[in-house]
Every structure is written in structure tokens, then in C-alpha cells.
PDB file of N, CA and C in Angstrom:
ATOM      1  N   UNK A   1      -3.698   1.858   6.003  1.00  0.00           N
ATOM      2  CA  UNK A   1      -2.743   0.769   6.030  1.00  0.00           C
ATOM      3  C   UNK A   1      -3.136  -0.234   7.116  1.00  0.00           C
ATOM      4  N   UNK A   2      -2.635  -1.608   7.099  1.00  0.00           N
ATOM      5  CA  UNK A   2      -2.743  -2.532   8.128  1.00  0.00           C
ATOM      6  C   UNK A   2      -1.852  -2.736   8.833  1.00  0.00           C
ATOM      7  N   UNK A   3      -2.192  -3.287  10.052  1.00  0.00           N
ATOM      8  CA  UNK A   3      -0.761  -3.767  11.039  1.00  0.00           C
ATOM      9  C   UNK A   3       0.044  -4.507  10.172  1.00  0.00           C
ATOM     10  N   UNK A   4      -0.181  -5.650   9.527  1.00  0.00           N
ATOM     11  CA  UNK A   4       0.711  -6.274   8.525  1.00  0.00           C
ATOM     12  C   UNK A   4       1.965  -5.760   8.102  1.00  0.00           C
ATOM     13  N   UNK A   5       1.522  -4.255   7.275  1.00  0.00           N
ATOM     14  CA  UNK A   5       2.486  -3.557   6.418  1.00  0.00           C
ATOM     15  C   UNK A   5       3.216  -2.442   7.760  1.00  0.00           C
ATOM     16  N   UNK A   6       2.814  -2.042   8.408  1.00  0.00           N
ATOM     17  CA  UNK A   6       3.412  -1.437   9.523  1.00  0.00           C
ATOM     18  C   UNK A   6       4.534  -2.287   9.814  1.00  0.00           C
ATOM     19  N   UNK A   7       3.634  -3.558  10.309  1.00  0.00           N
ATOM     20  CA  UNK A   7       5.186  -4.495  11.070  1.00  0.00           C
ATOM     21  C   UNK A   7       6.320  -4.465   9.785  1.00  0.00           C
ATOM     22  N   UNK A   8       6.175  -5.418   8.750  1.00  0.00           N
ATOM     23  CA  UNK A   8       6.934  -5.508   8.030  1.00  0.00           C
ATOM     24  C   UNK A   8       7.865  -3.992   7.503  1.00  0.00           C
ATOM     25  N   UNK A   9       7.563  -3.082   7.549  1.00  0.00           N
ATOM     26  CA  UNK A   9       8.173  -1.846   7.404  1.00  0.00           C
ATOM     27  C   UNK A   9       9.188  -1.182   8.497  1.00  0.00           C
ATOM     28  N   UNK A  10       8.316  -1.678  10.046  1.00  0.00           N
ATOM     29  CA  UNK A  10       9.209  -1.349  11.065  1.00  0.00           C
ATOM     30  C   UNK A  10      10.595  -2.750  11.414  1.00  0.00           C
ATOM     31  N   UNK A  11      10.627  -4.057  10.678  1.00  0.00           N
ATOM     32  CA  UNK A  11      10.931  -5.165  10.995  1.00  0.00           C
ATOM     33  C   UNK A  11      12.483  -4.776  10.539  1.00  0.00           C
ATOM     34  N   UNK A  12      12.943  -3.874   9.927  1.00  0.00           N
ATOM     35  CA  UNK A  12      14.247  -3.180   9.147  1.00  0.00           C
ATOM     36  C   UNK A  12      14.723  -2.428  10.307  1.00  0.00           C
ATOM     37  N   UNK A  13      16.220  -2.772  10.777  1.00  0.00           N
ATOM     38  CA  UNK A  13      16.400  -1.870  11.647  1.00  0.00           C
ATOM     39  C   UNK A  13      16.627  -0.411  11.635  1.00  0.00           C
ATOM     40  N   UNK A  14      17.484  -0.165   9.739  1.00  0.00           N
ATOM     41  CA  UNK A  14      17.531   0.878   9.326  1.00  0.00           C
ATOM     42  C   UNK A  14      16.331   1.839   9.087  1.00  0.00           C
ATOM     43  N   UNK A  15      14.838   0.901   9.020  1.00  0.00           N
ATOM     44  CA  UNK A  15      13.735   1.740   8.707  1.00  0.00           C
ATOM     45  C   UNK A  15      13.634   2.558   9.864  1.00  0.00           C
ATOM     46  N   UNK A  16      14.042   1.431  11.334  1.00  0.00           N
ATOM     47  CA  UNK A  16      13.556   2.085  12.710  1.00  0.00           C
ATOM     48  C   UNK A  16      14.219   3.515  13.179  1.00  0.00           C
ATOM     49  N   UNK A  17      15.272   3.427  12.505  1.00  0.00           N
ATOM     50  CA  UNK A  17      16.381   4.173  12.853  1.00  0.00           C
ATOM     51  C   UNK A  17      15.725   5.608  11.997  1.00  0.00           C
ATOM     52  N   UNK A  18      15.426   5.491  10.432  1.00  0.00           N
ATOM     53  CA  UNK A  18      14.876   6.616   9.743  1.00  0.00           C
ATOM     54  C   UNK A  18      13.719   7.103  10.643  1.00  0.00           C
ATOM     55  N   UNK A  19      12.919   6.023  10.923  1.00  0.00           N
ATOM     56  CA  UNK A  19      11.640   7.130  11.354  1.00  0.00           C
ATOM     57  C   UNK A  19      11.913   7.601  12.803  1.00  0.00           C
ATOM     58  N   UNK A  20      13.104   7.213  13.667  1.00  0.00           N
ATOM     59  CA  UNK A  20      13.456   7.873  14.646  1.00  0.00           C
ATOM     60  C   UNK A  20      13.854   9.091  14.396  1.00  0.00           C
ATOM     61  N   UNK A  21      14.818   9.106  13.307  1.00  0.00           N
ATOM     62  CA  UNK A  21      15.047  10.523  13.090  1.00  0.00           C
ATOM     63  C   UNK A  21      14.319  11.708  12.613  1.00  0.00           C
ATOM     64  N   UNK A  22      13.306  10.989  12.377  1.00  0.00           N
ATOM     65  CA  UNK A  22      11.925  11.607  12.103  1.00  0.00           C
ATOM     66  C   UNK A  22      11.533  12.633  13.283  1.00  0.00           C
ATOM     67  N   UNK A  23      11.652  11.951  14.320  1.00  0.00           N
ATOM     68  CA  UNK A  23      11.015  12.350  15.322  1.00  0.00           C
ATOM     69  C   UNK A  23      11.578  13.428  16.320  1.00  0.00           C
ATOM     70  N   UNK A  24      12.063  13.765  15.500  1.00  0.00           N
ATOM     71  CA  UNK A  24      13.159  15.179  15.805  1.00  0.00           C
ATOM     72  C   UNK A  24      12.821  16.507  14.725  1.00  0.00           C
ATOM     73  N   UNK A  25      11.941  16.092  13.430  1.00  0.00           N
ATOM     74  CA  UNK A  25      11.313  17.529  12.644  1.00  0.00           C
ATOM     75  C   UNK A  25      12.004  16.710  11.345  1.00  0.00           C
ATOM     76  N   UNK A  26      11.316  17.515  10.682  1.00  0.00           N
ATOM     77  CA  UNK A  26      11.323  17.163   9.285  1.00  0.00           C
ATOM     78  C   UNK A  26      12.738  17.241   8.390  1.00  0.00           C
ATOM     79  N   UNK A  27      13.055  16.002   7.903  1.00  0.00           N
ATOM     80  CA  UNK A  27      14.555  15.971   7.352  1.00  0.00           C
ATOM     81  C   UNK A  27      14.166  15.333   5.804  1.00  0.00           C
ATOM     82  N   UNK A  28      15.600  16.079   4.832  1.00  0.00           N
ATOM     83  CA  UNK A  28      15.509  15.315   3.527  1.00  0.00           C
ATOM     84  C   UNK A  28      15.983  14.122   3.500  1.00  0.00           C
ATOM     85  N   UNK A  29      15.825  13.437   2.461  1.00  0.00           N
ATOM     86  CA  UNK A  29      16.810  11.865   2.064  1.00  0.00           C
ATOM     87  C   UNK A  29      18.564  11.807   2.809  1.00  0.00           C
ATOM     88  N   UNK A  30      18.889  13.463   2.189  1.00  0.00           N
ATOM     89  CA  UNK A  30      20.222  13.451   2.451  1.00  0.00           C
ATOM     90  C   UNK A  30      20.976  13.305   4.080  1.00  0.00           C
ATOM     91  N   UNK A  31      19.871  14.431   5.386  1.00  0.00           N
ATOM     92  CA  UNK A  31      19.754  14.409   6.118  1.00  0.00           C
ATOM     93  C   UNK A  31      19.655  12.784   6.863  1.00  0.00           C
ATOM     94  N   UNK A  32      18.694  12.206   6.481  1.00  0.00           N
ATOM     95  CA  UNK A  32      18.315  10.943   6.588  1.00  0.00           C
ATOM     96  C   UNK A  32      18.898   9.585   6.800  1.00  0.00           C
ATOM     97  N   UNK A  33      20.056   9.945   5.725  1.00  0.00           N
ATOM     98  CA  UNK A  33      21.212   9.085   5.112  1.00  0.00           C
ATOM     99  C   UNK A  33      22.537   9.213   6.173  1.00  0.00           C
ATOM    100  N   UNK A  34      22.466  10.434   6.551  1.00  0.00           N
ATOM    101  CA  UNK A  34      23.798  10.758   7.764  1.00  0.00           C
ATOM    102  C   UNK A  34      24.007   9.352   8.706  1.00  0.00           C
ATOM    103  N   UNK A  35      25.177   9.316   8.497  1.00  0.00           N
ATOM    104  CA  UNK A  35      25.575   8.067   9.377  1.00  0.00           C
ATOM    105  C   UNK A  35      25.484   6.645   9.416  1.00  0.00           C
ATOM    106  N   UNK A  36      24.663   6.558   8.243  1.00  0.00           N
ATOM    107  CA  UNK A  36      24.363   5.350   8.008  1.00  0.00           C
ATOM    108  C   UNK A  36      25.153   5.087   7.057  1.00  0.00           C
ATOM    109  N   UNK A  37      25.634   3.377   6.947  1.00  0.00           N
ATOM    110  CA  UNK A  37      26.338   3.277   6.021  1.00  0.00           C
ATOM    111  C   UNK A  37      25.435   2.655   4.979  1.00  0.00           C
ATOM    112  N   UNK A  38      24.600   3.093   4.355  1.00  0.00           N
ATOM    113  CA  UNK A  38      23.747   3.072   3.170  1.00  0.00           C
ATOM    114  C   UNK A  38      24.722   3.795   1.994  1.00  0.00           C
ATOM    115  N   UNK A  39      23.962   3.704   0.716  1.00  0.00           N
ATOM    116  CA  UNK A  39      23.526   4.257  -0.547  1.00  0.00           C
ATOM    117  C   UNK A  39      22.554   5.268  -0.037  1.00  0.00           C
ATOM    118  N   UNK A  40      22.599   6.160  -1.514  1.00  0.00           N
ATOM    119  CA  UNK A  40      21.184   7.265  -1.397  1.00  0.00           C
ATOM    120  C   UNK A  40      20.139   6.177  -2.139  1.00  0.00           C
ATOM    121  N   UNK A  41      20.308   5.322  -3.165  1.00  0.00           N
ATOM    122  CA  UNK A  41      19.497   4.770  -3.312  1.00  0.00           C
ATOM    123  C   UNK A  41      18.365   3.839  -2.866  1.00  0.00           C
ATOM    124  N   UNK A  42      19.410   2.930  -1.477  1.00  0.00           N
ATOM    125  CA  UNK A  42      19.088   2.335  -0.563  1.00  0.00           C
ATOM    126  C   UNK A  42      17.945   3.392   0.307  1.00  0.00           C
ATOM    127  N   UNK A  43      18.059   3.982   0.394  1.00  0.00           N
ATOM    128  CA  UNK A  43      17.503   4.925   1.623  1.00  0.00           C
ATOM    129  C   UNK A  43      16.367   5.628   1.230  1.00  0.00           C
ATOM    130  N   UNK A  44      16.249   5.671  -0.222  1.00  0.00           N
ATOM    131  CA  UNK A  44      15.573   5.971  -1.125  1.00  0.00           C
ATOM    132  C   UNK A  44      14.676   4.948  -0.772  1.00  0.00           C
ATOM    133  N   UNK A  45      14.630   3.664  -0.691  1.00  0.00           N
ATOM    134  CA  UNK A  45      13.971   2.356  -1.148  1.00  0.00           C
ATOM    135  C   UNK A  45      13.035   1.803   0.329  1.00  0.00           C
ATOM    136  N   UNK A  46      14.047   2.495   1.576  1.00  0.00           N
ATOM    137  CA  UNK A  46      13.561   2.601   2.960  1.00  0.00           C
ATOM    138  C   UNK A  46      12.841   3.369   3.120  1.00  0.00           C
ATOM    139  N   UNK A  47      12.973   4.347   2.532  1.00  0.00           N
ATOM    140  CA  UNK A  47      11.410   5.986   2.526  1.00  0.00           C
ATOM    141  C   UNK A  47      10.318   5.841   2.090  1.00  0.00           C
ATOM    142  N   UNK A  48      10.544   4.873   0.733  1.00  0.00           N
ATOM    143  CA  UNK A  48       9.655   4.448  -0.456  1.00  0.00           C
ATOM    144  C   UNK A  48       9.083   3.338   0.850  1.00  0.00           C
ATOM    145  N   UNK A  49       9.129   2.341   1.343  1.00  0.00           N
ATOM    146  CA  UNK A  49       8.564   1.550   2.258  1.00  0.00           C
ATOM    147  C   UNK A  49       7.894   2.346   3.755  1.00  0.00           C
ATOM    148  N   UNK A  50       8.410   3.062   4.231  1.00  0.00           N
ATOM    149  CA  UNK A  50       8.097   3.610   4.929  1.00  0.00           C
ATOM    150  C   UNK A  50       6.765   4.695   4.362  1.00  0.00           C
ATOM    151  N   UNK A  51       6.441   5.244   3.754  1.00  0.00           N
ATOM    152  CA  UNK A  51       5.700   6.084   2.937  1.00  0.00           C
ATOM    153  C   UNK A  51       4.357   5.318   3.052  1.00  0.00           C
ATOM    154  N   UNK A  52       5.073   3.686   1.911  1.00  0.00           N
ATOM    155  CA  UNK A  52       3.789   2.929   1.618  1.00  0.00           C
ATOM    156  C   UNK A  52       3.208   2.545   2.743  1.00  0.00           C
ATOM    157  N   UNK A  53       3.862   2.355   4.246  1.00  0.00           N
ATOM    158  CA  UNK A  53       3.143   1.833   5.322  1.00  0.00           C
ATOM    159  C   UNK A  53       2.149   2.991   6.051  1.00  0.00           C
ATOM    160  N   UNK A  54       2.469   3.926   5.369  1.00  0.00           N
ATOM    161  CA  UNK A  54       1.703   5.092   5.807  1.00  0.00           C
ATOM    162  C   UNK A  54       2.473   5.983   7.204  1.00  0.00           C
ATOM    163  N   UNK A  55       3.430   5.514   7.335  1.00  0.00           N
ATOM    164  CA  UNK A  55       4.054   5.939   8.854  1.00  0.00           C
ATOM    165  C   UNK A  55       5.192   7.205   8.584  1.00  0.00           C
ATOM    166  N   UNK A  56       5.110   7.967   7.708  1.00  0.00           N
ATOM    167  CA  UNK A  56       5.724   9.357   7.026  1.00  0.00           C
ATOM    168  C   UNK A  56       5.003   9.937   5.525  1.00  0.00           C
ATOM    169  N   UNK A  57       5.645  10.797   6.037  1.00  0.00           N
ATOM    170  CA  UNK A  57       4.378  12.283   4.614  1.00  0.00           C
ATOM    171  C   UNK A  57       5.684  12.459   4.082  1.00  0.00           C
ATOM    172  N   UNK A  58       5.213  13.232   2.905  1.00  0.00           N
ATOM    173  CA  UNK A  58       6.096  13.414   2.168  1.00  0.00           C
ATOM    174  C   UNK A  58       5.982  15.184   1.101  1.00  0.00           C
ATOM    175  N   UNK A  59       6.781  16.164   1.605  1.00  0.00           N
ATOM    176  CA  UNK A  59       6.393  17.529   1.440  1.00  0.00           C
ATOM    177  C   UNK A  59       7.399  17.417   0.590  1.00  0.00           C
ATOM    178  N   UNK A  60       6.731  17.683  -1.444  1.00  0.00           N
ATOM    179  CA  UNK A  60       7.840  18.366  -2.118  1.00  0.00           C
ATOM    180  C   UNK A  60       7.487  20.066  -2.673  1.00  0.00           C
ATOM    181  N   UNK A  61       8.733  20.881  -2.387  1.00  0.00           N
ATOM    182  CA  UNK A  61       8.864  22.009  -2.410  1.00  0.00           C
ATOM    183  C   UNK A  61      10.054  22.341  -4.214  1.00  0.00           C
ATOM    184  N   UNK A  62       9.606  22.079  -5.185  1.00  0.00           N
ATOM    185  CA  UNK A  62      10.250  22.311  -6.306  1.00  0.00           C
ATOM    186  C   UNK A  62      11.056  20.892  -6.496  1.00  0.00           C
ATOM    187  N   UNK A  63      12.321  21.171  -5.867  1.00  0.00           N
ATOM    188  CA  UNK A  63      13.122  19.813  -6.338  1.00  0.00           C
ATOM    189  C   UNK A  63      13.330  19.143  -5.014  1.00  0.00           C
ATOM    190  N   UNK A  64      13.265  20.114  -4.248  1.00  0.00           N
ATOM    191  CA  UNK A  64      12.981  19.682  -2.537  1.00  0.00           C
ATOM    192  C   UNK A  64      12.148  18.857  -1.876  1.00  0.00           C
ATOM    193  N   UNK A  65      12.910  18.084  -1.341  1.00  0.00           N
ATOM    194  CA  UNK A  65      11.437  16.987  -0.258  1.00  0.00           C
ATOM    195  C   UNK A  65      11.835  16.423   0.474  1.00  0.00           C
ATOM    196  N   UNK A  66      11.317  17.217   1.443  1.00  0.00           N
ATOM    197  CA  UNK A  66      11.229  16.453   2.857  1.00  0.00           C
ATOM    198  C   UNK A  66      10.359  15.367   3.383  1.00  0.00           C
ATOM    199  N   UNK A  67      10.868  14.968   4.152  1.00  0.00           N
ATOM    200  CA  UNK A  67      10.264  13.569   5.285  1.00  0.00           C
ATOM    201  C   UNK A  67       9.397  13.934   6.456  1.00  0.00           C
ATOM    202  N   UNK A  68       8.543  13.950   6.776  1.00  0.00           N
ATOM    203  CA  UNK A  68       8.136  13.940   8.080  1.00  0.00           C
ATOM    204  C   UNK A  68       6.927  12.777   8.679  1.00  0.00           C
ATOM    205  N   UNK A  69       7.209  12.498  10.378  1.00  0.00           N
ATOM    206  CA  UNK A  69       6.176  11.613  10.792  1.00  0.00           C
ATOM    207  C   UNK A  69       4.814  11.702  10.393  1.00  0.00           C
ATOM    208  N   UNK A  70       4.335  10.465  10.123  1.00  0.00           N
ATOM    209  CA  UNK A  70       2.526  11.129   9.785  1.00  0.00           C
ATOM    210  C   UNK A  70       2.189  10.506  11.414  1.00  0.00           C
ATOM    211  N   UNK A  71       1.418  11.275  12.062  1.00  0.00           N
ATOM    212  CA  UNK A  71       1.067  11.144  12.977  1.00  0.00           C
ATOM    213  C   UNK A  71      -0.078   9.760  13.712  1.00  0.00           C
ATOM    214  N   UNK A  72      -0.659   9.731  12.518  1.00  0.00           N
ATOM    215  CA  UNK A  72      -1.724   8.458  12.831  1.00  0.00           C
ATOM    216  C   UNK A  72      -1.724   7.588  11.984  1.00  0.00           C
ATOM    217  N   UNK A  73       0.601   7.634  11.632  1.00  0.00           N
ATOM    218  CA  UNK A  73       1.018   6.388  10.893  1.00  0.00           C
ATOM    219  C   UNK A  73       0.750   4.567  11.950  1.00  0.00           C
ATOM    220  N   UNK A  74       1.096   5.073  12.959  1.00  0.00           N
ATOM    221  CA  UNK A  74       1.139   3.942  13.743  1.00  0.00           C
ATOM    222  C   UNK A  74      -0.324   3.729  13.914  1.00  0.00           C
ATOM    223  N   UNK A  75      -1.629   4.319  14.183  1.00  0.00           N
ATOM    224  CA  UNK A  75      -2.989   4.357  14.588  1.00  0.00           C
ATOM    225  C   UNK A  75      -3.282   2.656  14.276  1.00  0.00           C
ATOM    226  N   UNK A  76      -2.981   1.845  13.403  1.00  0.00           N
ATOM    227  CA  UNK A  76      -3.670   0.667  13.059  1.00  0.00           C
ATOM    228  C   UNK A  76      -3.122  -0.810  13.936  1.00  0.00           C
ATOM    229  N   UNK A  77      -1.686  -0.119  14.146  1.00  0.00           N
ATOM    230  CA  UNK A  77      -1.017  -0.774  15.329  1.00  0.00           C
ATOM    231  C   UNK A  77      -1.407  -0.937  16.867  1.00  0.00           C
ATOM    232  N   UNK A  78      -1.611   0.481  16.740  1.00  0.00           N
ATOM    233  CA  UNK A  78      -2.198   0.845  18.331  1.00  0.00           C
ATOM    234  C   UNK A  78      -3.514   0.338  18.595  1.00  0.00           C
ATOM    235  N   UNK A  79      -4.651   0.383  17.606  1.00  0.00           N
ATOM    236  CA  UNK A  79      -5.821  -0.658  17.250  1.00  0.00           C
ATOM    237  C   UNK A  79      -5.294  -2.219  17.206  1.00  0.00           C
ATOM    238  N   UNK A  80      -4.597  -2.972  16.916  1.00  0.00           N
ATOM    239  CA  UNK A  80      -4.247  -4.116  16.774  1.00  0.00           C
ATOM    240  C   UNK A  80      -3.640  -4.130  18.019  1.00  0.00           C
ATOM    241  N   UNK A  81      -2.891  -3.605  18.957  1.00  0.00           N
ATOM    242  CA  UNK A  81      -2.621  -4.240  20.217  1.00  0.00           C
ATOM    243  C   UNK A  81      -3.655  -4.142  21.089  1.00  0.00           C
ATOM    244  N   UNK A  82      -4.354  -2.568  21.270  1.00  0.00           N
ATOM    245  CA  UNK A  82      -5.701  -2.579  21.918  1.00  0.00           C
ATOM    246  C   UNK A  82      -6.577  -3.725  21.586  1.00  0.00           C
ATOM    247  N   UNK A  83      -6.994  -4.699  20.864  1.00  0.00           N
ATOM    248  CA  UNK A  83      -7.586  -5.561  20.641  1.00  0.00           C
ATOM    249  C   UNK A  83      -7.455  -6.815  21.874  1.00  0.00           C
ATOM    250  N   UNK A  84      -5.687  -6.728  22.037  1.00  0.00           N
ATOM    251  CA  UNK A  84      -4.988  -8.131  23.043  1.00  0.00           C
ATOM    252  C   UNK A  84      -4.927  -7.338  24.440  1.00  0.00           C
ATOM    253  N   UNK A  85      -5.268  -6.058  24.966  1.00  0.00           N
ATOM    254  CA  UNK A  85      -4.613  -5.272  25.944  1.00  0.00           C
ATOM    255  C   UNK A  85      -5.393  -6.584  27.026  1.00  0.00           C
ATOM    256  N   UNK A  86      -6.826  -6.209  26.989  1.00  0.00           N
ATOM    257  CA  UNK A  86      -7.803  -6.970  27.886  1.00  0.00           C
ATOM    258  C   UNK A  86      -7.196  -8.186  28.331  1.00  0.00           C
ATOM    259  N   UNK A  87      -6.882  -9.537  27.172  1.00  0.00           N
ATOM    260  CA  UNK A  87      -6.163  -9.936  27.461  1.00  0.00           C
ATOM    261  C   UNK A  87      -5.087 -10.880  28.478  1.00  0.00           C
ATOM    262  N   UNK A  88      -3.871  -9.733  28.323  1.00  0.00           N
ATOM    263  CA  UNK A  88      -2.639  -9.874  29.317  1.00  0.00           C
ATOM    264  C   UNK A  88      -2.939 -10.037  30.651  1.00  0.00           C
ATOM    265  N   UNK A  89      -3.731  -8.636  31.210  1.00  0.00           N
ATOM    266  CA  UNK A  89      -3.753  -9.022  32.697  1.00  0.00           C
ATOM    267  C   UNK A  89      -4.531 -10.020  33.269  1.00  0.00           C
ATOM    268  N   UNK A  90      -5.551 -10.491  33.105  1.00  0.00           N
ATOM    269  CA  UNK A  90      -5.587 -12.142  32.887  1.00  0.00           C
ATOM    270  C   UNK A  90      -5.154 -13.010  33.303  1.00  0.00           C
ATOM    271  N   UNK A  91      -4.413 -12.915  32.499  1.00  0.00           N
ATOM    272  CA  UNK A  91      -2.976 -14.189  32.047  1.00  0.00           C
ATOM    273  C   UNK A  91      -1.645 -14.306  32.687  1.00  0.00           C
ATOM    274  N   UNK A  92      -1.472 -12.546  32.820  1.00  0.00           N
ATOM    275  CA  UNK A  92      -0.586 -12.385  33.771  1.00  0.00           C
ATOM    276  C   UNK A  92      -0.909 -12.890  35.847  1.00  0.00           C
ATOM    277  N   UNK A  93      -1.829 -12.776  35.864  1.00  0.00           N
ATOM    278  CA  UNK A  93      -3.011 -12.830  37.286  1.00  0.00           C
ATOM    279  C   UNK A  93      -2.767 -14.553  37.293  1.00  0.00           C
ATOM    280  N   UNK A  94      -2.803 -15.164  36.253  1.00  0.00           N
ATOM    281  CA  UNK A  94      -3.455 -16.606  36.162  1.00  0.00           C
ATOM    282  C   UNK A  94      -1.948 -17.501  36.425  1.00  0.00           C
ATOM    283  N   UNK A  95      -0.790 -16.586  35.915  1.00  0.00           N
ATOM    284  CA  UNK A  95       0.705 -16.933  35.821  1.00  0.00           C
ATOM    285  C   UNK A  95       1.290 -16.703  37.212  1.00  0.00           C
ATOM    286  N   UNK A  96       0.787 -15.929  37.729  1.00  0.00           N
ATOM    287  CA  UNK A  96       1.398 -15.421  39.137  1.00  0.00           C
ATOM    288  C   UNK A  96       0.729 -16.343  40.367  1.00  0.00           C
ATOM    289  N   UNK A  97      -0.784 -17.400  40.138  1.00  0.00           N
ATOM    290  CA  UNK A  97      -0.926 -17.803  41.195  1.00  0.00           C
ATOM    291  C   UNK A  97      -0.264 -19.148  41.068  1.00  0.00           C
ATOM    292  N   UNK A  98      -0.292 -19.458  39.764  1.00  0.00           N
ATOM    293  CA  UNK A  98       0.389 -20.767  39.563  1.00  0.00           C
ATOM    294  C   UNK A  98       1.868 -20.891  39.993  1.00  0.00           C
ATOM    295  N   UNK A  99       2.515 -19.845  40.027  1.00  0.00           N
ATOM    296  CA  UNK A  99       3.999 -19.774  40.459  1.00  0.00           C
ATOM    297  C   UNK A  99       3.814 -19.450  41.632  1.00  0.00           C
ATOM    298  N   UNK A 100       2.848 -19.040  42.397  1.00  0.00           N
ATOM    299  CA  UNK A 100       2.608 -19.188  44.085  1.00  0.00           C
ATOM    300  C   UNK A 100       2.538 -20.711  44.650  1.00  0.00           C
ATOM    301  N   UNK A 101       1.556 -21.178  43.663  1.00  0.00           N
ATOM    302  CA  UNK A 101       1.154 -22.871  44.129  1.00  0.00           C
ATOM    303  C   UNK A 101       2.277 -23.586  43.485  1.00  0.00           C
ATOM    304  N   UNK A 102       3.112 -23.103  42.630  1.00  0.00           N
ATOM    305  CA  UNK A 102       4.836 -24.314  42.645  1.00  0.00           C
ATOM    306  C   UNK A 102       5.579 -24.224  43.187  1.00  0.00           C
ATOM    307  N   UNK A 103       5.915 -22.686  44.129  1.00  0.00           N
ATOM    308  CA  UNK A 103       6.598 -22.521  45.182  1.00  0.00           C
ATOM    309  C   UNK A 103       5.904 -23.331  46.344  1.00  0.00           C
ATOM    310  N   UNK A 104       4.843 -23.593  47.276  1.00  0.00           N
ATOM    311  CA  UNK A 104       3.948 -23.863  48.044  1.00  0.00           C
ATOM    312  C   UNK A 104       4.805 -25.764  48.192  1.00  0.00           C
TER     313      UNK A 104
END
């Protein structure tokens, strides 16, 4: 997957909220759905996005299926900020003398 589809998948607050609960062990749709004021269908449609961004697996056991984090869902993200890390401090260095010399 690309950063693209990552962002746009995490850009849902309800998505953020599912794959948080992720991050506590593996839960079904139903589990998933707790507390939220969704549909099962809705939530259905947030898994289905989440899935396609690659950022959760998906274990079915007969009629059973669970959710869980895929671990090197985020990996293309973490590559796409590592790209800008270099960067910041920089910029940050270059911001801090200039606000020395407008105080001055």
C-alpha cells in the first residue's frame, strides 16, 4: 500500500478509533462496533477500508472473523516521513536564530 491510501483511511475518526481498538488483541465486527454509534454495516465499510489500506488482517474461522493489527500496516508511512525527518531540524535551527535576531 501507499502513504496516500494509509492517510485517507486514517483521515476517518471512526477508522482511528477501530484500529485503536485493535491495539488491545484481536476483536470481531461486533466487538468493534461497541460504543460507537454506527450501523454493523457502517463498520463493516470502515474494516473493508481499513483492510484495503493494508493496516489490519483479517482471520476467518468458519463463520467467525476477527480483526487484528497488521504490523507493517503503517511501514509505508513511517518510510514517507523518514524521507522529511532530515529535513526539520534544519529548519527548526534556521527558525530559532531568526527569532533570536527579531528579538535583538
Amino acid at each position: 500500500m501507499n502513504e496516500s491510501e494509509i492517510f485517507r483511511a486514517l483521515s476517518d475518526p471512526t477508522r482511528r478509533a477501530v484500529l485503536d481498538r485493535l491495539t488491545a488483541g484481536e476483536k470481531n465486527a461486533t466487538e468493534l462496533r461497541e460504543g460507537l454509534a454506527i450501523s454493523q454495516p457502517a463498520i463493516s465499510q470502515h474494516i473493508a477500508v481499513l483492510r484495503g489500506a493494508g493496516l489490519i488482517n483479517e482471520a476467518r474461522a468458519g463463520r467467525h472473523v476477527n480483526y487484528s493489527v497488521n504490523p507493517d500496516g503503517l511501514r509505508p508511512l513511517f518510510d514517507w516521513l523518514t524521507r522529511y525527518r532530515g529535513f526539520w531540524p534544519n529548519r527548526v535551527e534556521k527558525l530559532k536564530t531568526l527569532l533570536k535576531e527579531m528579538d535583538q
